[in-house]
N, C-alpha and C. Protein backbone atom coordinates (compact mmCIF):
# COMPACT_ATOMS: atom_id res chain seq x y z
N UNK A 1 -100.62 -57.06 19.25
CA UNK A 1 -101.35 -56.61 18.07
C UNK A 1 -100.35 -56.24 16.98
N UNK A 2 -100.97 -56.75 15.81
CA UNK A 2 -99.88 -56.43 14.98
C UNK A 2 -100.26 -55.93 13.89
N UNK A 3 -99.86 -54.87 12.85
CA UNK A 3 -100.54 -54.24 11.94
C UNK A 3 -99.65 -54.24 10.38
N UNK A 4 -100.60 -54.70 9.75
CA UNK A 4 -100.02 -55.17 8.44
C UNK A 4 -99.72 -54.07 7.15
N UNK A 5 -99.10 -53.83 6.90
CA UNK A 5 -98.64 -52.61 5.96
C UNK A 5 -98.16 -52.97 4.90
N UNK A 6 -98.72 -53.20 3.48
CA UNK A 6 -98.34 -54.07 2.50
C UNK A 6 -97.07 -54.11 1.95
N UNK A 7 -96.21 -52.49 2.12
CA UNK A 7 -95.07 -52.64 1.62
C UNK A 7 -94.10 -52.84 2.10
N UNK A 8 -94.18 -52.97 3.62
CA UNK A 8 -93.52 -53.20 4.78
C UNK A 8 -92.98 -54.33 5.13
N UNK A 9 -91.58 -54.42 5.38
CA UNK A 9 -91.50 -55.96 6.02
C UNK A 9 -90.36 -55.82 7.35
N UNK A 10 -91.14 -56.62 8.34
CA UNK A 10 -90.18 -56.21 9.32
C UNK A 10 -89.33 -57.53 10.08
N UNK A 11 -87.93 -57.68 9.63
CA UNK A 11 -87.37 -58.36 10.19
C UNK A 11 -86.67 -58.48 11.46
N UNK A 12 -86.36 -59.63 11.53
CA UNK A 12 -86.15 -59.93 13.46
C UNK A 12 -84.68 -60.73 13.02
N UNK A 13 -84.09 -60.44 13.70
CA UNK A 13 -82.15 -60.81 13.89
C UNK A 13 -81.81 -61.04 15.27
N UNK A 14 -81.06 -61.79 15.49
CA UNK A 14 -79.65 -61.40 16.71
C UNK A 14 -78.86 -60.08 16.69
N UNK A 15 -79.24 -59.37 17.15
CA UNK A 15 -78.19 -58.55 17.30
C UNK A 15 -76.56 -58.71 16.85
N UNK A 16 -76.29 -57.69 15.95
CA UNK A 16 -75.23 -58.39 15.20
C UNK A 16 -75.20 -56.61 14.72
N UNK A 17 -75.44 -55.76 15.12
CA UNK A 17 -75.20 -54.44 14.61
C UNK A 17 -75.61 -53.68 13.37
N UNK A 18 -75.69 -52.43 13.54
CA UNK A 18 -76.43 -51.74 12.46
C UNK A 18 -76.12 -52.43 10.51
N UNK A 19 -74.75 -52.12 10.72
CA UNK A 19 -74.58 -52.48 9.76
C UNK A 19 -75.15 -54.14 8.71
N UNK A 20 -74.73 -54.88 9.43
CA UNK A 20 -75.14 -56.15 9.57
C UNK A 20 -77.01 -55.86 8.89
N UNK A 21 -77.20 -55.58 9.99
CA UNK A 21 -78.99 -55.56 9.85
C UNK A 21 -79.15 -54.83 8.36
N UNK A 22 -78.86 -53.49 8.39
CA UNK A 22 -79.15 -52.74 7.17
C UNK A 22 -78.74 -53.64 5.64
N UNK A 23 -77.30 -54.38 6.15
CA UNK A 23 -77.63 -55.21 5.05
C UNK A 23 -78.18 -56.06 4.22
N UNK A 24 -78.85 -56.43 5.69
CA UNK A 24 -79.53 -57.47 5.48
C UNK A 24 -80.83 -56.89 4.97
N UNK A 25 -81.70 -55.50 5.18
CA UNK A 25 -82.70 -55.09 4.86
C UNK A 25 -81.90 -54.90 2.90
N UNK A 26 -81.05 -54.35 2.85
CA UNK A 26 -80.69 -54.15 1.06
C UNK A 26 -80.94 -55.57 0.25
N UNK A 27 -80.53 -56.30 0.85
CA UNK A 27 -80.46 -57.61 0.29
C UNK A 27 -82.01 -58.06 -0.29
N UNK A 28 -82.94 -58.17 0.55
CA UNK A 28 -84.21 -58.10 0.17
C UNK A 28 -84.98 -57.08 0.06
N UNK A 29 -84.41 -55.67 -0.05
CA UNK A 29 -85.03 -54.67 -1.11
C UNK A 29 -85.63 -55.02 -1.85
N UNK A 30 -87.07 -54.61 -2.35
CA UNK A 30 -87.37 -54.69 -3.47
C UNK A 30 -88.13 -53.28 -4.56
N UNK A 31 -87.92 -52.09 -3.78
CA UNK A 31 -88.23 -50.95 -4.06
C UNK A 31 -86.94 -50.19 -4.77
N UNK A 32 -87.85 -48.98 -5.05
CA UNK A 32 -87.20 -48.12 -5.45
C UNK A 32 -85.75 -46.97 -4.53
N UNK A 33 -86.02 -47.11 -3.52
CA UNK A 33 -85.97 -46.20 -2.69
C UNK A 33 -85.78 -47.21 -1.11
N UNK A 34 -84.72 -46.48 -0.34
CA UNK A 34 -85.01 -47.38 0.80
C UNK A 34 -84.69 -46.30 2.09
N UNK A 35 -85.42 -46.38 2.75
CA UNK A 35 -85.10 -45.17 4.21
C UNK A 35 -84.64 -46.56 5.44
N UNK A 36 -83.80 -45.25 5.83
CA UNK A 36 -83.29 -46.38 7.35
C UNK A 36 -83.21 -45.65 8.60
N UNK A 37 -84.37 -46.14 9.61
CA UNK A 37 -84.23 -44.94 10.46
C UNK A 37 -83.62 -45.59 11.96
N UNK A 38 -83.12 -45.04 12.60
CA UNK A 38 -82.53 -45.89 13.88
C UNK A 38 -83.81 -45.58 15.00
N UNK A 39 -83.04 -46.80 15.70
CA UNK A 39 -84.58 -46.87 17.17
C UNK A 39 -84.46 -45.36 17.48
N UNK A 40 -83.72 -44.17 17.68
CA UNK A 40 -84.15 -43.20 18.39
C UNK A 40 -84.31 -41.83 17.47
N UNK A 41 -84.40 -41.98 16.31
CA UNK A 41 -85.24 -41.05 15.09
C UNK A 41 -86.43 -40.57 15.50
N UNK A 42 -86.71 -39.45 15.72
CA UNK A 42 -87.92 -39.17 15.74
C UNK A 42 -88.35 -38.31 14.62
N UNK A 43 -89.49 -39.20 13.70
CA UNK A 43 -89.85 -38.76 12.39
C UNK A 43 -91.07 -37.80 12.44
N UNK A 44 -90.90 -36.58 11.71
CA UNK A 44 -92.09 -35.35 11.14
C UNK A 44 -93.25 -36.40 10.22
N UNK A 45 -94.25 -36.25 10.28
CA UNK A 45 -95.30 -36.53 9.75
C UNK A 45 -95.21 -36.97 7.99
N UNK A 46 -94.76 -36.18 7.76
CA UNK A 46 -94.60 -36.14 5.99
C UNK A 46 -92.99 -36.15 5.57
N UNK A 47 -92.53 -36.64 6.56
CA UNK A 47 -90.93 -36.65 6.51
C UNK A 47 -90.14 -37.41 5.03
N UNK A 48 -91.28 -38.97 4.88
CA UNK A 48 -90.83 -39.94 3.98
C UNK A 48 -91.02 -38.99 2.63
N UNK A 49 -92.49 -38.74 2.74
CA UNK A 49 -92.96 -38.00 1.35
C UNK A 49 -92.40 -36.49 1.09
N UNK A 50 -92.01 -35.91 1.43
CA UNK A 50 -91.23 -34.66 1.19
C UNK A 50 -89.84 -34.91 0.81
N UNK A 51 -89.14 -36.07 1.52
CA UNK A 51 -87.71 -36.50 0.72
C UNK A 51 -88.28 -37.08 -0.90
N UNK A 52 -89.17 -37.89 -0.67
CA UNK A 52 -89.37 -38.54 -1.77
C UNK A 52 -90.02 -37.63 -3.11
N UNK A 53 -90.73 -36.78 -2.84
CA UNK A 53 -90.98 -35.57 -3.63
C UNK A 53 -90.01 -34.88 -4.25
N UNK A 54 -89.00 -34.39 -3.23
CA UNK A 54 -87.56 -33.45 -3.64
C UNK A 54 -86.33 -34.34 -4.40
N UNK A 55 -86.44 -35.66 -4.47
CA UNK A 55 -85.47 -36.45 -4.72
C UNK A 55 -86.05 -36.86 -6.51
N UNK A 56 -87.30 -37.17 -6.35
CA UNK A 56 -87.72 -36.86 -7.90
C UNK A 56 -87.92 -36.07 -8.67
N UNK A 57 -87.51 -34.80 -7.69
CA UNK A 57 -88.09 -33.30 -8.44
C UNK A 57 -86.64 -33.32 -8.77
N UNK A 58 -85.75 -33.49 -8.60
CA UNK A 58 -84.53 -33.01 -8.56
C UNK A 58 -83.64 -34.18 -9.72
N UNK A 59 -83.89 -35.43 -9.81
CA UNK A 59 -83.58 -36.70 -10.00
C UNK A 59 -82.50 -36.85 -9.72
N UNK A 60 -82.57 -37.04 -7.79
CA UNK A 60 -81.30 -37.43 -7.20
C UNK A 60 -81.74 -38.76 -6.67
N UNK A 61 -80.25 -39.60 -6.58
CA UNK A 61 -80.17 -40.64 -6.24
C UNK A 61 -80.44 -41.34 -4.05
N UNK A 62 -79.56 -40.06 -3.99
CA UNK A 62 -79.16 -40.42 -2.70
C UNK A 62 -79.40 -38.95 -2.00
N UNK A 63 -80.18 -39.21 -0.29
CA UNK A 63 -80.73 -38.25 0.23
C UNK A 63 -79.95 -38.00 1.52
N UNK A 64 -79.49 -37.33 1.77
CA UNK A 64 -78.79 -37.48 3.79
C UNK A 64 -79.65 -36.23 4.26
N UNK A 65 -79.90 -36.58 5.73
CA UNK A 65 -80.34 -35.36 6.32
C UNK A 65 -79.62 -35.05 7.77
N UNK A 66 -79.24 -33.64 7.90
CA UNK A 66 -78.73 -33.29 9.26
C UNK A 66 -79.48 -33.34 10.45
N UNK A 67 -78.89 -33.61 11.66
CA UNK A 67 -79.80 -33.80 13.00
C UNK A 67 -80.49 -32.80 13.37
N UNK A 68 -81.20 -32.78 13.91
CA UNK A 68 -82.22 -31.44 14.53
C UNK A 68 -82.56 -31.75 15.52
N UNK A 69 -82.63 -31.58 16.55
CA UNK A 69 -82.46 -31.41 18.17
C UNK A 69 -83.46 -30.03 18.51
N UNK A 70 -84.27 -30.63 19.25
CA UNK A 70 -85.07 -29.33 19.91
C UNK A 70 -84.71 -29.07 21.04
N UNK A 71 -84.88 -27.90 21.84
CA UNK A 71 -84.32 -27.70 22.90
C UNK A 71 -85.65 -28.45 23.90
N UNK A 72 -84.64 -28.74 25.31
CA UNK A 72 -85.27 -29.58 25.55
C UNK A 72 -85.33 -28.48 27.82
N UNK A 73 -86.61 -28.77 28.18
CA UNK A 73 -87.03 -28.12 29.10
C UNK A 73 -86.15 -28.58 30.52
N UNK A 74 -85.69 -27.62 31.40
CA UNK A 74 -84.29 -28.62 32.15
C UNK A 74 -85.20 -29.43 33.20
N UNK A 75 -84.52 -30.39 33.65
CA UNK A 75 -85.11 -31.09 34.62
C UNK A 75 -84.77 -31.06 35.93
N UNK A 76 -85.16 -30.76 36.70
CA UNK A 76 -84.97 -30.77 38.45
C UNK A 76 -84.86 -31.75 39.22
């Protein structure tokens, strides 16, 4: 099943590494704005729109965010 998201485009590669790929996503940018999240990101709900809010409130170019790690329950 596959679900269509108009602004979305999702490309398929050989493995050839982050970099590689991400470039390849800049190259056919066609927005304003571009987020890059790796396979093991786990994104907050309103994560996109709260950068994107603070980055126009502010009129900054470029956004980084630090890791956040929850503690995690031990395993037996």
């Amino acid at each position: 099943m596959h679900r269509t998201i108009p602004r979305v485009i999702a490309l398929s590669q050989q493995n050839a590494g982050p970099t590689i790929a991400r470039n390849r996503g800049l190259d056919i940018a066609k927005g304003e704005y571009v987020y890059f999240a790796d396979s093991d990101d786990r994104l907050e709900l309103n994560l996109v729109e709260s950068m994107l809010i603070r980055l126009e409130e502010t009129s900054t170019k470029m956004a980084f965010m630090q890791s956040l790690t929850k503690p995690q329950a031990p395993s037996f």
